[in-house]
C-alpha atoms as a PDB file:
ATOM      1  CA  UNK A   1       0.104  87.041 112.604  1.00  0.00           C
ATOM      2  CA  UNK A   2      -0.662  89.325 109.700  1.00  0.00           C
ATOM      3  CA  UNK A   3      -2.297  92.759 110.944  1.00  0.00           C
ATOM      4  CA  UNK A   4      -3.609  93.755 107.404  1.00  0.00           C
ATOM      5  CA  UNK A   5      -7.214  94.115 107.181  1.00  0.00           C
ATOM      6  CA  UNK A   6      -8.173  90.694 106.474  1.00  0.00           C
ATOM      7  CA  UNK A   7      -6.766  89.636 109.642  1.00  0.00           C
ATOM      8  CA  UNK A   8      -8.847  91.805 111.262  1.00  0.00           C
ATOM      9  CA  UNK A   9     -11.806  90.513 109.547  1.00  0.00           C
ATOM     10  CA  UNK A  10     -10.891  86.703 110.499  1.00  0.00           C
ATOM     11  CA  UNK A  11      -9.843  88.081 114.204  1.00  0.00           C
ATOM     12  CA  UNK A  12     -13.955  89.013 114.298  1.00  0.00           C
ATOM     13  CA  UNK A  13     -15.483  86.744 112.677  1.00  0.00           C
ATOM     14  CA  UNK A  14     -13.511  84.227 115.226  1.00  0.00           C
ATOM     15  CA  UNK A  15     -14.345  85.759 118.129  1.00  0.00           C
ATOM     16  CA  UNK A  16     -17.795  85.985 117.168  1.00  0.00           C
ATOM     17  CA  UNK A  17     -17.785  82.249 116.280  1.00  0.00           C
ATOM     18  CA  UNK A  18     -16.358  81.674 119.726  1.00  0.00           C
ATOM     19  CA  UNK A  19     -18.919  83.691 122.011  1.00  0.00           C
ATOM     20  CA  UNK A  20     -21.975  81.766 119.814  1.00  0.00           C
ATOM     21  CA  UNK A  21     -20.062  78.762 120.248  1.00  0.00           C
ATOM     22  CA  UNK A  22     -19.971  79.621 123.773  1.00  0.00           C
ATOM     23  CA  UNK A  23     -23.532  80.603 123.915  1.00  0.00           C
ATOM     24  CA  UNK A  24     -24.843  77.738 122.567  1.00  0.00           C
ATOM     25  CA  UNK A  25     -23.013  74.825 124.725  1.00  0.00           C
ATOM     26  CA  UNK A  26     -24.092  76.898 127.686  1.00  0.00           C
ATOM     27  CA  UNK A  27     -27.642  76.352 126.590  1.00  0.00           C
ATOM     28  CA  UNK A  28     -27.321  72.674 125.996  1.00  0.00           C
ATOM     29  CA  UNK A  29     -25.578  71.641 128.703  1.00  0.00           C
ATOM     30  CA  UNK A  30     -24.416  74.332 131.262  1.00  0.00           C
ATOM     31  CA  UNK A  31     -21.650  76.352 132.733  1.00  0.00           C
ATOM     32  CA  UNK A  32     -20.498  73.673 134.512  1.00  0.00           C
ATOM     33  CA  UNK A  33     -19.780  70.974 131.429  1.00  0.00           C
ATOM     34  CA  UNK A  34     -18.560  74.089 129.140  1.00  0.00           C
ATOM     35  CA  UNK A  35     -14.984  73.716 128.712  1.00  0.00           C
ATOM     36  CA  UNK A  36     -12.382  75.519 126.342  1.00  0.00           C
ATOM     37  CA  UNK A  37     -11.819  72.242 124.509  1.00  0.00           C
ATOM     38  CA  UNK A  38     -15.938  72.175 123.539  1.00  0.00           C
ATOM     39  CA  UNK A  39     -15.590  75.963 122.873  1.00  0.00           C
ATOM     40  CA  UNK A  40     -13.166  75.789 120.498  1.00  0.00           C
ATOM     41  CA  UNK A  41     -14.223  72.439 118.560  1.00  0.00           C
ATOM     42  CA  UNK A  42     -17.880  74.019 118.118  1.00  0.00           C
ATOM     43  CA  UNK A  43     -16.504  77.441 117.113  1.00  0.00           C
ATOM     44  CA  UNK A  44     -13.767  76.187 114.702  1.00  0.00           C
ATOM     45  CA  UNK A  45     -11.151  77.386 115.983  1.00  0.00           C
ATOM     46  CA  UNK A  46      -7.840  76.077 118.035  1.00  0.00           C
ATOM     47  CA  UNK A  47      -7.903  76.557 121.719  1.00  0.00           C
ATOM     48  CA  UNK A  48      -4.640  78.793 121.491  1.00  0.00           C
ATOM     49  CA  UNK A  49      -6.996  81.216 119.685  1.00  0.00           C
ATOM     50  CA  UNK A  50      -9.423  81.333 122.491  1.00  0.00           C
ATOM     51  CA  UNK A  51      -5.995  81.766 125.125  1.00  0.00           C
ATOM     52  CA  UNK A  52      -4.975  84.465 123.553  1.00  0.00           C
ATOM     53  CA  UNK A  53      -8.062  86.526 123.775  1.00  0.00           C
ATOM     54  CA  UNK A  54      -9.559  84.653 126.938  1.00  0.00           C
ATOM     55  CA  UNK A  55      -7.297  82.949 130.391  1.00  0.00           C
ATOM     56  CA  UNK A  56     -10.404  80.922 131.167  1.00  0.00           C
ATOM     57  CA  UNK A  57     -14.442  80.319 130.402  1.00  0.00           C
ATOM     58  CA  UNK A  58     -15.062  82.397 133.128  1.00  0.00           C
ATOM     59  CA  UNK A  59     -13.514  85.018 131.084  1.00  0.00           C
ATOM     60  CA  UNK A  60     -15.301  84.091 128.078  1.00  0.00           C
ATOM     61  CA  UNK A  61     -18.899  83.912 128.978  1.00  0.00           C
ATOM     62  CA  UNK A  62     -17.864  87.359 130.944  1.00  0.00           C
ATOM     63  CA  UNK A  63     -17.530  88.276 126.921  1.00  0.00           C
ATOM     64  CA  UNK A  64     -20.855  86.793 125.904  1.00  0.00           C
ATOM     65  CA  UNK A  65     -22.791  88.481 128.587  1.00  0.00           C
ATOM     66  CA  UNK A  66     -20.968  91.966 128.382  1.00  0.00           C
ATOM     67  CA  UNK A  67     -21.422  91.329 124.272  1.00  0.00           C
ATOM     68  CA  UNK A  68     -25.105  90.742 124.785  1.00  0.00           C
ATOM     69  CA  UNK A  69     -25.826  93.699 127.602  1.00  0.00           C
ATOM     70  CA  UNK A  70     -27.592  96.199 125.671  1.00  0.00           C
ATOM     71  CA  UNK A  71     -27.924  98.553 127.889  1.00  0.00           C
ATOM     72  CA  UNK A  72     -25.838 101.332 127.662  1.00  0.00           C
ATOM     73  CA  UNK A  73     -24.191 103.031 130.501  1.00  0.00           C
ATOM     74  CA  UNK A  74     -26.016 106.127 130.464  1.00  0.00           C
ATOM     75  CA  UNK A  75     -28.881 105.385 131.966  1.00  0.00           C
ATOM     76  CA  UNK A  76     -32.595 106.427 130.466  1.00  0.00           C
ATOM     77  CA  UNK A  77     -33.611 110.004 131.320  1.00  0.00           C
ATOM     78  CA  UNK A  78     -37.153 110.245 130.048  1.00  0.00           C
ATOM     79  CA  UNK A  79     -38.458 112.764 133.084  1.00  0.00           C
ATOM     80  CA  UNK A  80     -40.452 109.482 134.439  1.00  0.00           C
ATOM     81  CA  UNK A  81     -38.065 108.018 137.221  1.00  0.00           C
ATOM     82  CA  UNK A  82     -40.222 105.122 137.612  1.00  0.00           C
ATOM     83  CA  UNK A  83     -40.117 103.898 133.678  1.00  0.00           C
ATOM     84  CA  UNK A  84     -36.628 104.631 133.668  1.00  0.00           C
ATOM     85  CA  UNK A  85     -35.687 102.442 136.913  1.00  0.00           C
ATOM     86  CA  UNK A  86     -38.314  99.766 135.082  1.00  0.00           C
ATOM     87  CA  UNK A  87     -36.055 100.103 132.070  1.00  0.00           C
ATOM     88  CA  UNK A  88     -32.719  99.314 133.822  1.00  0.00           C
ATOM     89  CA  UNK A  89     -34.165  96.841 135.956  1.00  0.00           C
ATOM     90  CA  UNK A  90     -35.975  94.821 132.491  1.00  0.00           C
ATOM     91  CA  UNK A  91     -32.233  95.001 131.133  1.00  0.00           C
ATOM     92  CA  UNK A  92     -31.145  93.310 134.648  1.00  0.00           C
ATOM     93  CA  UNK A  93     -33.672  90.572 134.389  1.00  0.00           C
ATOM     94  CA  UNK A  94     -33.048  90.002 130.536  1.00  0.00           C
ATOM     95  CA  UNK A  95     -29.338  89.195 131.769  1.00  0.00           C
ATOM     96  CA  UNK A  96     -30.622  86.808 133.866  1.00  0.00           C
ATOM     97  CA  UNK A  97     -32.817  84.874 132.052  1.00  0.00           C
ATOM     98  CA  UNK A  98     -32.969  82.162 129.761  1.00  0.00           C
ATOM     99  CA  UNK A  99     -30.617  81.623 127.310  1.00  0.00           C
ATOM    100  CA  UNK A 100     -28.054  83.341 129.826  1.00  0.00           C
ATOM    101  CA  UNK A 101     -29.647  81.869 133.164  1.00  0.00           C
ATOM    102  CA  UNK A 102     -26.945  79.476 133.025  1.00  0.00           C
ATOM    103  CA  UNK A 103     -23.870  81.545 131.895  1.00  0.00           C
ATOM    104  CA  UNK A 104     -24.937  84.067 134.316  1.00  0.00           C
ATOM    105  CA  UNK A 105     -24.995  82.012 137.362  1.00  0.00           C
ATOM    106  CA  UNK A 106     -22.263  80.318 136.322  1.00  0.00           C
ATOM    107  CA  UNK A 107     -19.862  83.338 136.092  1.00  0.00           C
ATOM    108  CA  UNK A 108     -21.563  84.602 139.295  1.00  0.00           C
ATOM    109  CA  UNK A 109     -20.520  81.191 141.003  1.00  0.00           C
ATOM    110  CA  UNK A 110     -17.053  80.930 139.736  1.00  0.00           C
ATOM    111  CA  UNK A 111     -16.297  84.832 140.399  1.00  0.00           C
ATOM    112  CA  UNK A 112     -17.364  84.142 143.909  1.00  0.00           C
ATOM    113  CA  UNK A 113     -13.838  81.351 144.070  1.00  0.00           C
ATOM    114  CA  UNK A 114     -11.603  83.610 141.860  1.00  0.00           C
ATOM    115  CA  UNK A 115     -11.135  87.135 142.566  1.00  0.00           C
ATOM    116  CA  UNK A 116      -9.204  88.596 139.238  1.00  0.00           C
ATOM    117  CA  UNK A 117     -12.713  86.934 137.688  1.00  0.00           C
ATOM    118  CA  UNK A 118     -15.067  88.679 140.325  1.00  0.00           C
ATOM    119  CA  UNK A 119     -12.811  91.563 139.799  1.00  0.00           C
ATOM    120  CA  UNK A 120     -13.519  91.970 135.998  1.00  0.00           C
ATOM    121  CA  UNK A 121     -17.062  90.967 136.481  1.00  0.00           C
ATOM    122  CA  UNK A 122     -17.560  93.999 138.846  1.00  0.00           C
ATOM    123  CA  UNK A 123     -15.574  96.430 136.228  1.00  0.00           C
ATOM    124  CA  UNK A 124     -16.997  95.313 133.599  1.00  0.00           C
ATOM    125  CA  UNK A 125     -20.668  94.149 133.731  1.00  0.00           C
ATOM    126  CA  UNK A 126     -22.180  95.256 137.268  1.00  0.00           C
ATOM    127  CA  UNK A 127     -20.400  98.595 138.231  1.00  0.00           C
ATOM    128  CA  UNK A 128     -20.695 100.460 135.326  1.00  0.00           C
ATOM    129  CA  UNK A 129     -24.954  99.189 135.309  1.00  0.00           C
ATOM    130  CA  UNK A 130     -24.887 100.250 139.303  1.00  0.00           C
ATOM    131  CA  UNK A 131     -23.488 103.723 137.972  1.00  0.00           C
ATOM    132  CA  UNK A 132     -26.302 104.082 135.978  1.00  0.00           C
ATOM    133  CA  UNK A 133     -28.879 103.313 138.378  1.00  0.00           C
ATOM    134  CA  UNK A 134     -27.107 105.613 141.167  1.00  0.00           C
ATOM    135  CA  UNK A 135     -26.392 108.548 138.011  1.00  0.00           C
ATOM    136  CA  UNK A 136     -30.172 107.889 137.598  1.00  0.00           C
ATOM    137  CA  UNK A 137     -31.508 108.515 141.153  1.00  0.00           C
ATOM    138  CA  UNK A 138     -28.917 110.999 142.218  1.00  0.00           C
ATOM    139  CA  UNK A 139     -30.817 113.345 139.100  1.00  0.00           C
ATOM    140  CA  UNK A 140     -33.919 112.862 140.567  1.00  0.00           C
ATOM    141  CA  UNK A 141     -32.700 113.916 143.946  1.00  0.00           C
ATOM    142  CA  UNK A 142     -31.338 116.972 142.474  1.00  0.00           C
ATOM    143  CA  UNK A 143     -34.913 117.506 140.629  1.00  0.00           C
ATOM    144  CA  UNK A 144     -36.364 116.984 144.020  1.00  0.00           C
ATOM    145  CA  UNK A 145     -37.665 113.323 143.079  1.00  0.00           C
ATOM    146  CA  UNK A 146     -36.493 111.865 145.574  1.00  0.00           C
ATOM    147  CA  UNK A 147     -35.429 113.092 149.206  1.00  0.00           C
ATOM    148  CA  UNK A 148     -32.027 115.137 149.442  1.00  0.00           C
ATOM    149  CA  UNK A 149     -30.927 112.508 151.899  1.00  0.00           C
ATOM    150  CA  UNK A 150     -32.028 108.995 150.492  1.00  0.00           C
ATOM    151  CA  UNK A 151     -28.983 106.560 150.894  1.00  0.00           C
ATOM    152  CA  UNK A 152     -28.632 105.450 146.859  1.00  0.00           C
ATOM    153  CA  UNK A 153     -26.502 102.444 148.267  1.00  0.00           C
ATOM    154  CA  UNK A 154     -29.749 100.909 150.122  1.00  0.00           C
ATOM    155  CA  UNK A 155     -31.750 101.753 147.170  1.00  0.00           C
ATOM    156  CA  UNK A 156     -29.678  99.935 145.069  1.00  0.00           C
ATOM    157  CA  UNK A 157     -29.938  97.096 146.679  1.00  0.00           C
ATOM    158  CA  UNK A 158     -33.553  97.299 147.175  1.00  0.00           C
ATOM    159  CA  UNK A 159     -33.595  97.137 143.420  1.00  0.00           C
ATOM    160  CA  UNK A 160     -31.326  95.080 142.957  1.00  0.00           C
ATOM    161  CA  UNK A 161     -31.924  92.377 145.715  1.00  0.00           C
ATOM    162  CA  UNK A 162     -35.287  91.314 144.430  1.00  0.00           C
ATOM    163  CA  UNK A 163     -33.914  89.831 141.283  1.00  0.00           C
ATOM    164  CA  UNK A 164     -30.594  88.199 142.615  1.00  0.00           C
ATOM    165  CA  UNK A 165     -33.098  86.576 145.492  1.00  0.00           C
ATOM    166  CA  UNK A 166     -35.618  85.181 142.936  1.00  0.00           C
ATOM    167  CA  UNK A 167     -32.550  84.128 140.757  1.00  0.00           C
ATOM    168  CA  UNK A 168     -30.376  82.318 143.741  1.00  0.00           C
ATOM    169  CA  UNK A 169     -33.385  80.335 144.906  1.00  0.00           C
ATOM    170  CA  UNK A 170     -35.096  79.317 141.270  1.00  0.00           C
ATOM    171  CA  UNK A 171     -38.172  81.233 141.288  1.00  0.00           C
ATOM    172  CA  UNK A 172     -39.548  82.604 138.039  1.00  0.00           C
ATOM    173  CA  UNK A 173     -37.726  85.960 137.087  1.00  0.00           C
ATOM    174  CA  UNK A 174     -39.797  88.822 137.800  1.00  0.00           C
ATOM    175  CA  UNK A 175     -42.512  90.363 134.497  1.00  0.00           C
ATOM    176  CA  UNK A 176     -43.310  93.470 133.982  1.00  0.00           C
ATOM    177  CA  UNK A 177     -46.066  93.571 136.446  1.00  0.00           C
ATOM    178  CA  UNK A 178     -43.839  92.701 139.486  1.00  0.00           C
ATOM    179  CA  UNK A 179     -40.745  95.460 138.317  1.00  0.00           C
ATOM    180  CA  UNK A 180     -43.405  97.951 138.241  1.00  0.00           C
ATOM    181  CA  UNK A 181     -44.859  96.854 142.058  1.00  0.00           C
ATOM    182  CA  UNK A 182     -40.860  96.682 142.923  1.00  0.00           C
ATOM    183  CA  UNK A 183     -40.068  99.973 141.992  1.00  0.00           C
ATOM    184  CA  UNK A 184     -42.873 101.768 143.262  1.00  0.00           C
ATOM    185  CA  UNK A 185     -42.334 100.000 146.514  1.00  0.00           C
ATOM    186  CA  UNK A 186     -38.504 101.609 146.555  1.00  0.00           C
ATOM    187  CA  UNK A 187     -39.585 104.927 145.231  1.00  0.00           C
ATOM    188  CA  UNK A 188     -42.120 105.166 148.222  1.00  0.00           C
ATOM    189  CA  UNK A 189     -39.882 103.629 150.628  1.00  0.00           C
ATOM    190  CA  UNK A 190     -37.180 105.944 149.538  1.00  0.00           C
ATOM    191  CA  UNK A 191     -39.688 109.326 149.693  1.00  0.00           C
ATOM    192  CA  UNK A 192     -40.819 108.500 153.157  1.00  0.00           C
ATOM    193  CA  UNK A 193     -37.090 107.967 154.505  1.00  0.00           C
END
């Protein structure tokens, strides 16, 4: 394979082609049906091309979501621990939600039955995102925001529970309205602990 700049260039713009490729048969008929075959066909591309970036769909739509996270690691620091929790936890429920509803639960599903897959999910997408949240509430403990002795664990779940609850059972994904209720519920819970 040539590894002049034009390579490059076509390497890109077929990986790109792949994860919309992958994006859009997720949408129109669901993690389950996807298959590398479909992937590749749609994207225009062999399905050697997809192996050699990708050892399954899990590992692929593990692309698309990281790809489409736009949340950055650091986590928001705007004084107001509240907006900044409702920040991380909007980015959470964007993840979660249609057009990635399916691709998300999907990934979840399979991770659960292949461990190198949950693995990489964890590294990639959900423990660098729980570092944030914990980097975030460990400075407002040392601001005196929160107690000196909160457990950051529980309060990550607390956050986080919520949303993986409403999402395993098919309710609606939380608004605005309900993130703001959630967090303020933790943040009290957490002060009076």
């Amino acid at each position: 394979m040539s590894t002049g700049p034009g390579a490059t260039r076509r390497s890109e713009a077929s990986r790109q082609a792949i994860l919309a490729a992958t994006e859009a048969l997720c949408r129109e008929s669901g993690y389950r049906r996807l298959t590398i075959e479909a992937i590749a066909a749609r994207a225009g591309v062999g399905k050697t091309t997809i192996y050699r970036w990708w050892t399954s769909k899990g590992a692929v739509v593990l692309e698309l979501l990281d790809a489409t996270a736009t949340t950055a690691v650091a986590p928001p620091d705007t004084g107001d621990l509240a907006a900044d929790l409702h920040a991380l936890l909007t980015e959470v429920v964007r993840l979660l939600t249609p057009p990635l509803t399916s691709p998300a639960v999907g990934l979840i599903a399979e991770a659960l039955q292949d461990p190198a897959l949950g693995r990489e999910l964890r590294d990639r997408l959900i423990e660098p995102r729980i570092a944030a949240f914990k980097d975030r509430l460990r400075r407002a403990q040392d601001a005196g925001d929160l107690p000196a002795d909160a457990d950051l664990d529980v309060a990550l779940d607390l956050l986080y529970g919520p949303l993986y609850h409403r999402l395993a059972f098919h309710l609606d994904m939380p608004d605005a309205g309900y993130l703001a209720s959630l967090v303020a519920h933790v943040l009290r819970a957490l002060a009076s602990s």
